[in-house]
Protein backbone atom coordinates (compact mmCIF):
# COMPACT_ATOMS: atom_id res chain seq x y z
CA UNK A 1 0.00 0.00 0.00
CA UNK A 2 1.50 3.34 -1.06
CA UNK A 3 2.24 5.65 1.56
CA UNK A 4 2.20 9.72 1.81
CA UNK A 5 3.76 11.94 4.17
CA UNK A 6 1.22 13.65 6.28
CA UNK A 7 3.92 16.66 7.23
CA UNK A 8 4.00 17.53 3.41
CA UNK A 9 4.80 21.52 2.24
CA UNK A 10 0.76 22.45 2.97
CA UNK A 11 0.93 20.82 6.82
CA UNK A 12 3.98 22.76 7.37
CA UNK A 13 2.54 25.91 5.44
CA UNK A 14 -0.52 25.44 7.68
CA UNK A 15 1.61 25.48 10.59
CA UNK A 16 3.80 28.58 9.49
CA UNK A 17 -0.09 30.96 8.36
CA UNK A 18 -1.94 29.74 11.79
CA UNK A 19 -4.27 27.37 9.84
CA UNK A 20 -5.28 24.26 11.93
CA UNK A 21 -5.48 22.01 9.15
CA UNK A 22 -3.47 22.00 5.67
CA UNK A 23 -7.46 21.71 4.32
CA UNK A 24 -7.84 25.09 4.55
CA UNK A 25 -5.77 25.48 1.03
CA UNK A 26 -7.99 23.04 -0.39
CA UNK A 27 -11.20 25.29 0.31
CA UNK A 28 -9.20 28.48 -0.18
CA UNK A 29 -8.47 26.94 -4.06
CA UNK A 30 -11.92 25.99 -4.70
CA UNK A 31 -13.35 29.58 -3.70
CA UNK A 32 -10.64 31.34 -5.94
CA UNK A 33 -11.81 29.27 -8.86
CA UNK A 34 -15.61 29.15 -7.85
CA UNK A 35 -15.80 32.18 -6.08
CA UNK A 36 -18.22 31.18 -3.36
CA UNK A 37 -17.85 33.66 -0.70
CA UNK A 38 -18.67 37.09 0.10
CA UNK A 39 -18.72 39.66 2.88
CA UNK A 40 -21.69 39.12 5.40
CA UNK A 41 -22.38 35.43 4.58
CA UNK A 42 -23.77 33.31 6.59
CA UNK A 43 -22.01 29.63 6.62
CA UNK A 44 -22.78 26.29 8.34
CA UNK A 45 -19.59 24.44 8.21
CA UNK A 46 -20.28 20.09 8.53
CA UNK A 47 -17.25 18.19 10.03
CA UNK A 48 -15.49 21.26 10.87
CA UNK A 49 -12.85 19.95 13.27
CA UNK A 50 -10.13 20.77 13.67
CA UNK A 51 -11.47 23.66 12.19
CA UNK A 52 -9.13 25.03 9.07
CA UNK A 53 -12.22 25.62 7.02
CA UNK A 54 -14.47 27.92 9.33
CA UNK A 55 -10.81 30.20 9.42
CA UNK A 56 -11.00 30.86 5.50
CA UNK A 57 -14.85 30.97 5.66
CA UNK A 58 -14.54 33.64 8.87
CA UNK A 59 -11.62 35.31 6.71
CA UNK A 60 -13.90 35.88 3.59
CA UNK A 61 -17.26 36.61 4.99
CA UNK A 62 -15.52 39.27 7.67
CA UNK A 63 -16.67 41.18 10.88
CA UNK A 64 -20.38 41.41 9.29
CA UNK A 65 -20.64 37.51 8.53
CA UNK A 66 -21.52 34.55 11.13
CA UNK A 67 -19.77 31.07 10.92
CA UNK A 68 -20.93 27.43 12.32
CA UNK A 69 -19.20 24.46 12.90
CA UNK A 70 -20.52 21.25 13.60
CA UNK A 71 -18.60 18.13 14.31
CA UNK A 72 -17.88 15.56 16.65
CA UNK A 73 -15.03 17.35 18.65
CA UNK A 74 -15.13 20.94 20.31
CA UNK A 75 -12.93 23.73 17.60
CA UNK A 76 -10.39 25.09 20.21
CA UNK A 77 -8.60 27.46 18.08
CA UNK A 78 -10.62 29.79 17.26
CA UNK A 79 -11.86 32.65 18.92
CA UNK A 80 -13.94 35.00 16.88
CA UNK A 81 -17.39 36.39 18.05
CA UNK A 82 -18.55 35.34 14.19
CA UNK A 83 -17.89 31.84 15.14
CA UNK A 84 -19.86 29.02 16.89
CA UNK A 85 -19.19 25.35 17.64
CA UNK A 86 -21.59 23.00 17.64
CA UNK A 87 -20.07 19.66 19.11
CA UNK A 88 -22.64 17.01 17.68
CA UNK A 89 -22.93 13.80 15.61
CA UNK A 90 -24.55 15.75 12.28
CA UNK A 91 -26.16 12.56 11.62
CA UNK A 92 -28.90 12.69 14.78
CA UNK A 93 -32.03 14.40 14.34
CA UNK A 94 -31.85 16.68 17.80
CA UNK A 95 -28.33 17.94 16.74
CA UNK A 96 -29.96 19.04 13.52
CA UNK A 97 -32.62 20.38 15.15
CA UNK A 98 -29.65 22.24 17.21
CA UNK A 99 -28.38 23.80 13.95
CA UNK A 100 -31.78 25.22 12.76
CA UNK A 101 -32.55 26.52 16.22
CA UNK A 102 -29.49 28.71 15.82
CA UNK A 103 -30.44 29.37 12.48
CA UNK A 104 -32.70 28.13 9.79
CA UNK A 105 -31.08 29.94 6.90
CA UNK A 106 -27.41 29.75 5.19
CA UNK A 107 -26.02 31.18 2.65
CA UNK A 108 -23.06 28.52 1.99
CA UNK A 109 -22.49 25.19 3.21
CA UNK A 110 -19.62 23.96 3.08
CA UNK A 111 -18.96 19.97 4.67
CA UNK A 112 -15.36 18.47 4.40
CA UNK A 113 -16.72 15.52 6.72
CA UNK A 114 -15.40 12.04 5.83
CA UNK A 115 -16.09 8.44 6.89
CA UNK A 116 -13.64 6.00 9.06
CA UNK A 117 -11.82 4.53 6.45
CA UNK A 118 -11.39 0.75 5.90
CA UNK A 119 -9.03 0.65 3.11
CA UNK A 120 -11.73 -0.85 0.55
CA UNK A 121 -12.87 1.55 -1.72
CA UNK A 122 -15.54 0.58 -2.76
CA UNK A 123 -16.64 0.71 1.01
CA UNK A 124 -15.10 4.03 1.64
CA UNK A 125 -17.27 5.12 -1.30
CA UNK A 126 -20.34 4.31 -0.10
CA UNK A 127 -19.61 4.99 3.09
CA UNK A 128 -18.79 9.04 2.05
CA UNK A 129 -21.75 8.92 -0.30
CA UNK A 130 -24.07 7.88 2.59
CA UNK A 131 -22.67 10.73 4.90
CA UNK A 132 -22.76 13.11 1.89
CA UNK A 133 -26.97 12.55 1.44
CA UNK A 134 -27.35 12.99 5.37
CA UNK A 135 -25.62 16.24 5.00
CA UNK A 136 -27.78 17.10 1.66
CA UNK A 137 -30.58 16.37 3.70
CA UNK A 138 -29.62 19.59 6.09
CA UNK A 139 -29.03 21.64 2.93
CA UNK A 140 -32.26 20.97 1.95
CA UNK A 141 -33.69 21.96 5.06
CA UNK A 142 -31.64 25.18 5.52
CA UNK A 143 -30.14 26.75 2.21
CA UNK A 144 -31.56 29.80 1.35
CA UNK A 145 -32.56 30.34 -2.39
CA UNK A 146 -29.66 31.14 -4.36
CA UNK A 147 -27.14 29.41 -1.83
CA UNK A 148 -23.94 27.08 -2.55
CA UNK A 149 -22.92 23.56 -1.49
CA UNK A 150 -19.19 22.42 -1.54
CA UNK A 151 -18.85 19.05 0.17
CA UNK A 152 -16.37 16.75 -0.02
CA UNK A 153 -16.86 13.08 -1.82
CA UNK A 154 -14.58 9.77 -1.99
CA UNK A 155 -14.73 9.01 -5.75
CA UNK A 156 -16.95 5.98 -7.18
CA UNK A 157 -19.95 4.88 -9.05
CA UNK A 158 -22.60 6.62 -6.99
CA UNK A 159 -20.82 10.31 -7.84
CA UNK A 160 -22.94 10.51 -11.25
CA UNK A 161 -25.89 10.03 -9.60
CA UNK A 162 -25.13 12.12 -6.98
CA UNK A 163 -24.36 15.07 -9.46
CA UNK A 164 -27.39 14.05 -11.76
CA UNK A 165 -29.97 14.90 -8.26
CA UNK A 166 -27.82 18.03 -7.71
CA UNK A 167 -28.19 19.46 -11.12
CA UNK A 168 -32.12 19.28 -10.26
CA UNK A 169 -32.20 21.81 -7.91
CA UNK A 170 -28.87 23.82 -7.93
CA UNK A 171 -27.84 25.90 -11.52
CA UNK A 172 -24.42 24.93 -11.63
CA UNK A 173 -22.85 21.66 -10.43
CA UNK A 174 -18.78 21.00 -10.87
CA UNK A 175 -16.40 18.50 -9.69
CA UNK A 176 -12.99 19.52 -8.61
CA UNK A 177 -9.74 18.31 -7.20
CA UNK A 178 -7.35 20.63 -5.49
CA UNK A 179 -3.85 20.63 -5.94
CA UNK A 180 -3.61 20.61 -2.15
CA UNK A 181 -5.21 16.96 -2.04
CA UNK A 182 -2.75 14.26 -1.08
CA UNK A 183 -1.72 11.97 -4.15
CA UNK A 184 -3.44 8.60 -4.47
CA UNK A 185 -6.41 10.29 -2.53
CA UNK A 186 -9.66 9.21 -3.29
CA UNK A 187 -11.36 12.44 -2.30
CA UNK A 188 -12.69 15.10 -4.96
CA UNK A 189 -15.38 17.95 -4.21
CA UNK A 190 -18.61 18.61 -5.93
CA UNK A 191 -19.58 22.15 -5.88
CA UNK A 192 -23.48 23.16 -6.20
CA UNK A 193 -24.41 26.64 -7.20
CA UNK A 194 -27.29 28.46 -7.02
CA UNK A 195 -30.22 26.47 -5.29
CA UNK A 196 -33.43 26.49 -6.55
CA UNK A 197 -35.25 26.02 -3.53
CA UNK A 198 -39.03 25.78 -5.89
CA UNK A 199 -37.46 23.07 -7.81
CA UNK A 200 -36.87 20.84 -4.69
CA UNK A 201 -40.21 21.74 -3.96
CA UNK A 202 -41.61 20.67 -6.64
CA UNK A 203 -39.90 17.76 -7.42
């Protein structure tokens, strides 16, 4: 099995910039080429520990924007007013519940939550895809109209289908794999513009 160095140039760039996880160049990539943010968002981030992406969503949407993160462990590191942590399993109904409570509308959400790996992929696969459709479920519930959806997915046979149900209600679907990903990585990210919220209701 091929190996990778997890202390590669974007851990120790990370390290050097005050990012807590070399993801944050993954999500800072995607928004220059997607251009997802803007000042005075506001963004529920899925899986956000240790918290690398809720720092580049706090940096773009500034002093006038809010930020959530939701995951299993408590985000230490940062300290903004903007920011909240939700420690939760995304995947029960009352934490949900948790996340509308604080609020029922986002502008962006953005979920770079991943399964336990086994080492199978075609297991790993499934495994993202099932945790990807809990998290749609949320977006559903809580995207305003107009809103994005960048979420990361282990690559297989159930990513066409995925994208096909996207394109239904969002204008602009796209796939995209960062140069910051590690090589051999299974992981790409699907990016969903512009929700149609009628469409999902009347579909």
């Amino acid at each position: 099995m091929a190996t990778y160095d997890r202390k590669d140039k974007f851990y120790h760039k990370a390290k050097k910039e005050g990012y807590l996880s070399r993801a944050a160049y993954k999500l800072i990539e995607i928004d220059t080429k997607y251009k997802l943010f803007r000042k005075g968002m506001k963004v529920l981030d899925c899986g956000a520990a240790p918290g690398g992406w809720s720092q580049v969503a706090l940096e773009k949407i500034g002093s006038g924007g809010k930020a959530i993160g939701v995951d299993l462990d408590e985000i230490k590191g940062i300290h903004s007013p903007n920011f909240i942590s939700l420690v939760g399993d995304i995947t029960l109904d009352e934490v949900i519940e948790k996340l509308l409570t604080i609020s029922n509308r986002y502008d962006l959400v953005i979920s770079d939550i991943a399964p336990n790996t086994i080492g199978v992929r075609d297991a790993d696969h499934y495994n993202s895809y099932e945790l990807v459709m809990i998290v749609l479920s949320l977006v559903k519930k809580c995207l305003d109209d107009g809103g994005s959806f960048i979420f990361k997915l282990f690559e297989g046979e159930l990513r066409s289908k995925l994208v096909k149900e996207l394109k239904g209600f969002f204008k602009h679907v796209y796939t995209f794999k960062p140069v910051a990903t590690r090589k051999g990585s299974m992981e790409l990210y699907i990016i969903a513009k512009g929700f149609i919220k009628n469409n999902l209701i009347e579909s």
